[in-house]
Protein backbone atom coordinates (compact mmCIF):
# COMPACT_ATOMS: atom_id res chain seq x y z
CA UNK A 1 -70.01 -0.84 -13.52
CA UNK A 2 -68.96 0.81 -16.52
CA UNK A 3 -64.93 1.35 -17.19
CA UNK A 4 -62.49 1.91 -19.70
CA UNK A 5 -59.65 -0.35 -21.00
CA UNK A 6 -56.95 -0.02 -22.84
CA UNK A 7 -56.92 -2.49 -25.76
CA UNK A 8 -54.83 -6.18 -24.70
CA UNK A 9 -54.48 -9.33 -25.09
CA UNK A 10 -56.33 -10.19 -21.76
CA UNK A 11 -59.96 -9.65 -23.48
CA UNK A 12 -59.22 -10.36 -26.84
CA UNK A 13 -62.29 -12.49 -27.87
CA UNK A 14 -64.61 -9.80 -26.34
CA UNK A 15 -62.31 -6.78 -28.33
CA UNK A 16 -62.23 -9.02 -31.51
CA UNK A 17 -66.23 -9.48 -31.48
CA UNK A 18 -66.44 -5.74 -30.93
CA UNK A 19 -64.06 -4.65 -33.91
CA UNK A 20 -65.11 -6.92 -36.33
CA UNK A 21 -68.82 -6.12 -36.18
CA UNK A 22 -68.47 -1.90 -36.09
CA UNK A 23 -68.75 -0.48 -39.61
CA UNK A 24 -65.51 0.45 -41.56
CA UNK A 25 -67.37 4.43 -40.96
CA UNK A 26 -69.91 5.00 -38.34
CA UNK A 27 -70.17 8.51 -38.51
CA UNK A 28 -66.61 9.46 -39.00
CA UNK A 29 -65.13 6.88 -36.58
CA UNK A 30 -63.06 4.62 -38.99
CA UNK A 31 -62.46 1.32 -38.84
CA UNK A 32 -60.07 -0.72 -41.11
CA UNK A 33 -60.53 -3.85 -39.36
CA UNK A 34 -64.70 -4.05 -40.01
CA UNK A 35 -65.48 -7.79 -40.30
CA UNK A 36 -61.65 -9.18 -40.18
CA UNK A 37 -61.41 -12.60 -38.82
CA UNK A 38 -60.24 -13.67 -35.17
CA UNK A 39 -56.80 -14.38 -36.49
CA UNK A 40 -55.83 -11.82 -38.22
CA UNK A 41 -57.16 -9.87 -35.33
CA UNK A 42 -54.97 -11.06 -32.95
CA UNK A 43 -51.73 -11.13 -35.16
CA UNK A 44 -52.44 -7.79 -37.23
CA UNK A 45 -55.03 -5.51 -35.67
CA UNK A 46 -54.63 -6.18 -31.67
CA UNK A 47 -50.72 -5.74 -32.24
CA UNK A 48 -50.84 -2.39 -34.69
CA UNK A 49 -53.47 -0.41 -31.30
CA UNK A 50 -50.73 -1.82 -28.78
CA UNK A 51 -47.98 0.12 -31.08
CA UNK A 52 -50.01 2.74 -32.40
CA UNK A 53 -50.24 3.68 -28.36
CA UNK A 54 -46.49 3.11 -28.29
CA UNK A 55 -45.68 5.22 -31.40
CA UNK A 56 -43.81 2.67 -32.80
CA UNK A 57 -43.74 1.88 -36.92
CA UNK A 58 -46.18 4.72 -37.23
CA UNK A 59 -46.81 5.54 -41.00
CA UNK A 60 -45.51 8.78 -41.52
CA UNK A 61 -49.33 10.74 -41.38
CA UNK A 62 -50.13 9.12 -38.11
CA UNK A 63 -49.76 10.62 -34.43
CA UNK A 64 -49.65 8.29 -31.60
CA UNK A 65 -52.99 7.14 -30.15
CA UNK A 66 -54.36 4.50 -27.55
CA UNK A 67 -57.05 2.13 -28.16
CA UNK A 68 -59.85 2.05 -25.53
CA UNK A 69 -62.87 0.08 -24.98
CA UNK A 70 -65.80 0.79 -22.87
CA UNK A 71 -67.35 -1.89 -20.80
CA UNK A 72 -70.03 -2.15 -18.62
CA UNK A 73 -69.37 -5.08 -16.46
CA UNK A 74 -67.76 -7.87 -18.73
CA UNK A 75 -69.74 -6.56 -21.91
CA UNK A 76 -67.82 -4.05 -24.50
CA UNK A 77 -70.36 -1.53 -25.41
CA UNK A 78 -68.26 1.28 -26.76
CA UNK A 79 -64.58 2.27 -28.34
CA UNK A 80 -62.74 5.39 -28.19
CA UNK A 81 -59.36 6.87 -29.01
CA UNK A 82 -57.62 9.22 -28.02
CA UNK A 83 -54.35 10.69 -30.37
CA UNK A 84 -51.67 11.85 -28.25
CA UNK A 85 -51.12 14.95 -30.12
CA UNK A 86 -52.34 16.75 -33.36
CA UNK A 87 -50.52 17.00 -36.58
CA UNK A 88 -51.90 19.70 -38.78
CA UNK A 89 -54.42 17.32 -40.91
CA UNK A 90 -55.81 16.21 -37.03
CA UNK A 91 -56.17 19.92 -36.17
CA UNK A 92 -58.34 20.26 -39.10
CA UNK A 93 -59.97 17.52 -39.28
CA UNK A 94 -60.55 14.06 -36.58
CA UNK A 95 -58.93 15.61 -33.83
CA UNK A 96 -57.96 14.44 -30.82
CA UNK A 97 -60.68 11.79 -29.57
CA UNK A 98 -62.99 9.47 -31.36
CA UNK A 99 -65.56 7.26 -30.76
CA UNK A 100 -68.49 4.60 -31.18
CA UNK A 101 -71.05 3.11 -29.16
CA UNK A 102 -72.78 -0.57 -30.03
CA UNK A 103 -75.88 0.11 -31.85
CA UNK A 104 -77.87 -1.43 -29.13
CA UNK A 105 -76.30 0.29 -26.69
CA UNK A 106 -76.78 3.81 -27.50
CA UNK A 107 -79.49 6.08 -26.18
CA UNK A 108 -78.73 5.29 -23.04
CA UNK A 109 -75.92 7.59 -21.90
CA UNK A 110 -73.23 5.39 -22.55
CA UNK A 111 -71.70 8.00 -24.95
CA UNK A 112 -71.48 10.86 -22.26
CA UNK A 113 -70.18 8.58 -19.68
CA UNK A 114 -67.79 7.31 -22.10
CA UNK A 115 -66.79 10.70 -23.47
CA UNK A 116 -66.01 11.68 -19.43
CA UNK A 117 -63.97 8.68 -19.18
CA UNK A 118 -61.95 9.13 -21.98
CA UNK A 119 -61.22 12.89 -21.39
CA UNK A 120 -59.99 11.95 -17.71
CA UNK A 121 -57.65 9.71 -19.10
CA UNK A 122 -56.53 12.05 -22.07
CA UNK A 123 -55.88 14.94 -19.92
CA UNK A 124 -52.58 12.67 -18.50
CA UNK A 125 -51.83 12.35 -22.39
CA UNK A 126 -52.50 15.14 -24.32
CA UNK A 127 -50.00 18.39 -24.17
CA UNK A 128 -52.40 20.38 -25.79
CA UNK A 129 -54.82 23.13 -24.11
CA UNK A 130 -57.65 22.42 -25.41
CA UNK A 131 -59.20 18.76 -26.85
CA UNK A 132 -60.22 18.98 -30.77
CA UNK A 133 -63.28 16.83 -31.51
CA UNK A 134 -65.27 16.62 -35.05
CA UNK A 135 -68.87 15.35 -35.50
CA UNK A 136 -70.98 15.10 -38.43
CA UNK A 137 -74.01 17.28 -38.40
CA UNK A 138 -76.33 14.48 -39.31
CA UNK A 139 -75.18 12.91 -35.76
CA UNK A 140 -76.95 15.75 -32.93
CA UNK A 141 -76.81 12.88 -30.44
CA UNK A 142 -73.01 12.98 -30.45
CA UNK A 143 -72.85 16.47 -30.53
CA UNK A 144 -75.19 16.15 -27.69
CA UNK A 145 -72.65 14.14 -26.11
CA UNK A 146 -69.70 16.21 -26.62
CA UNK A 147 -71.68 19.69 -25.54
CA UNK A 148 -72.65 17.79 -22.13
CA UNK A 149 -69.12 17.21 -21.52
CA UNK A 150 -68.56 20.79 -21.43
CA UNK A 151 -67.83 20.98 -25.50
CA UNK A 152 -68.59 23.88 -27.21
CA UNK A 153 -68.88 24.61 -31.11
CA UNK A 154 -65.98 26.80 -32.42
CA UNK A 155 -66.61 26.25 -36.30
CA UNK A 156 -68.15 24.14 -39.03
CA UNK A 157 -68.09 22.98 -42.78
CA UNK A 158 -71.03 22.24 -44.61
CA UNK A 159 -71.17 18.89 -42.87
CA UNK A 160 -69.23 18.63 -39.56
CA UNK A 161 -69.03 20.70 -36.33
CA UNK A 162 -65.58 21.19 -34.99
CA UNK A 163 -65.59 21.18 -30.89
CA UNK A 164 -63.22 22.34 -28.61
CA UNK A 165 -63.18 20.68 -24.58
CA UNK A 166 -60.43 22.38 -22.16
CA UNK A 167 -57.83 19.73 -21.23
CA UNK A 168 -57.90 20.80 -17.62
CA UNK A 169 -55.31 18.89 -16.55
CA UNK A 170 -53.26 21.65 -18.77
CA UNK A 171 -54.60 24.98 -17.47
């Protein structure tokens, strides 16, 4: 069965293993904590999602977001955010949701059915409209991804495509 959960302390050695072993950039989808050990996961990096999704101690160019991993039965194969709101540096640029799939997990539909999950559970949390996603033009199967989950392409730079998803839980 294949879920999402919010980031905790309940399935911490399966988050940790996750986090530590995604690239610091997989295709626009940062992450500071790439290779960081189980410790400091737990005391630094588990803590910061939990009040990142609170808004609390937020430096001052960050928006709110909550931490998500995808699972298909007891097996994280995916992680996505999803920022509460956009300040105008979001707008232009990650937007509202991002994501990465395992590397041996993708091909397989994982990101779609991740993608749906995620905007189910974002349309409860974001006020805006419309849902601002980015992609790199070198990544088509993301694009792929976001254009199955009824994304369409509103503009581009010389390397990214910006997408816009209706938030129907605001129309």
């Amino acid at each position: 069965m294949l879920y999402l959960k919010e980031a905790g302390h309940g399935d911490i050695e399966k988050e940790w293993l996750f986090v530590k072993d995604m690239p610091q950039d997989e295709n626009g989808m940062t992450n500071p904590w790439h290779g960081i050990s189980r410790q400091e996961f737990e005391t630094k990096a588990l803590p910061d999602m939990i009040r990142f999704s609170k808004g609390i101690d937020l430096p001052e160019w960050m928006v709110p977001e909550t931490f998500f991993f995808l699972w298909e039965d007891d097996t994280v194969i995916g992680h996505f955010r999803i920022r509460h709101y956009l300040n105008e540096a979001l707008r232009t640029g990650a937007g509202h949701i991002g994501y990465c799939i395992r590397k041996g997990s993708r091909g397989r539909g994982y990101g779609t059915q991740g993608l749906r999950l995620t905007l189910e559970k974002a349309r409860d949390i974001v006020p805006e409209d419309e849902f601002c996603l980015r992609v790199n033009k070198d990544n088509p199967a993301s694009l792929k991804v976001m254009l199955k989950n009824g994304g369409r392409i509103v503009s581009e730079s010389e390397d990214k495509y910006f997408v816009r998803i209706a938030n129907p839980g605001r129309q």
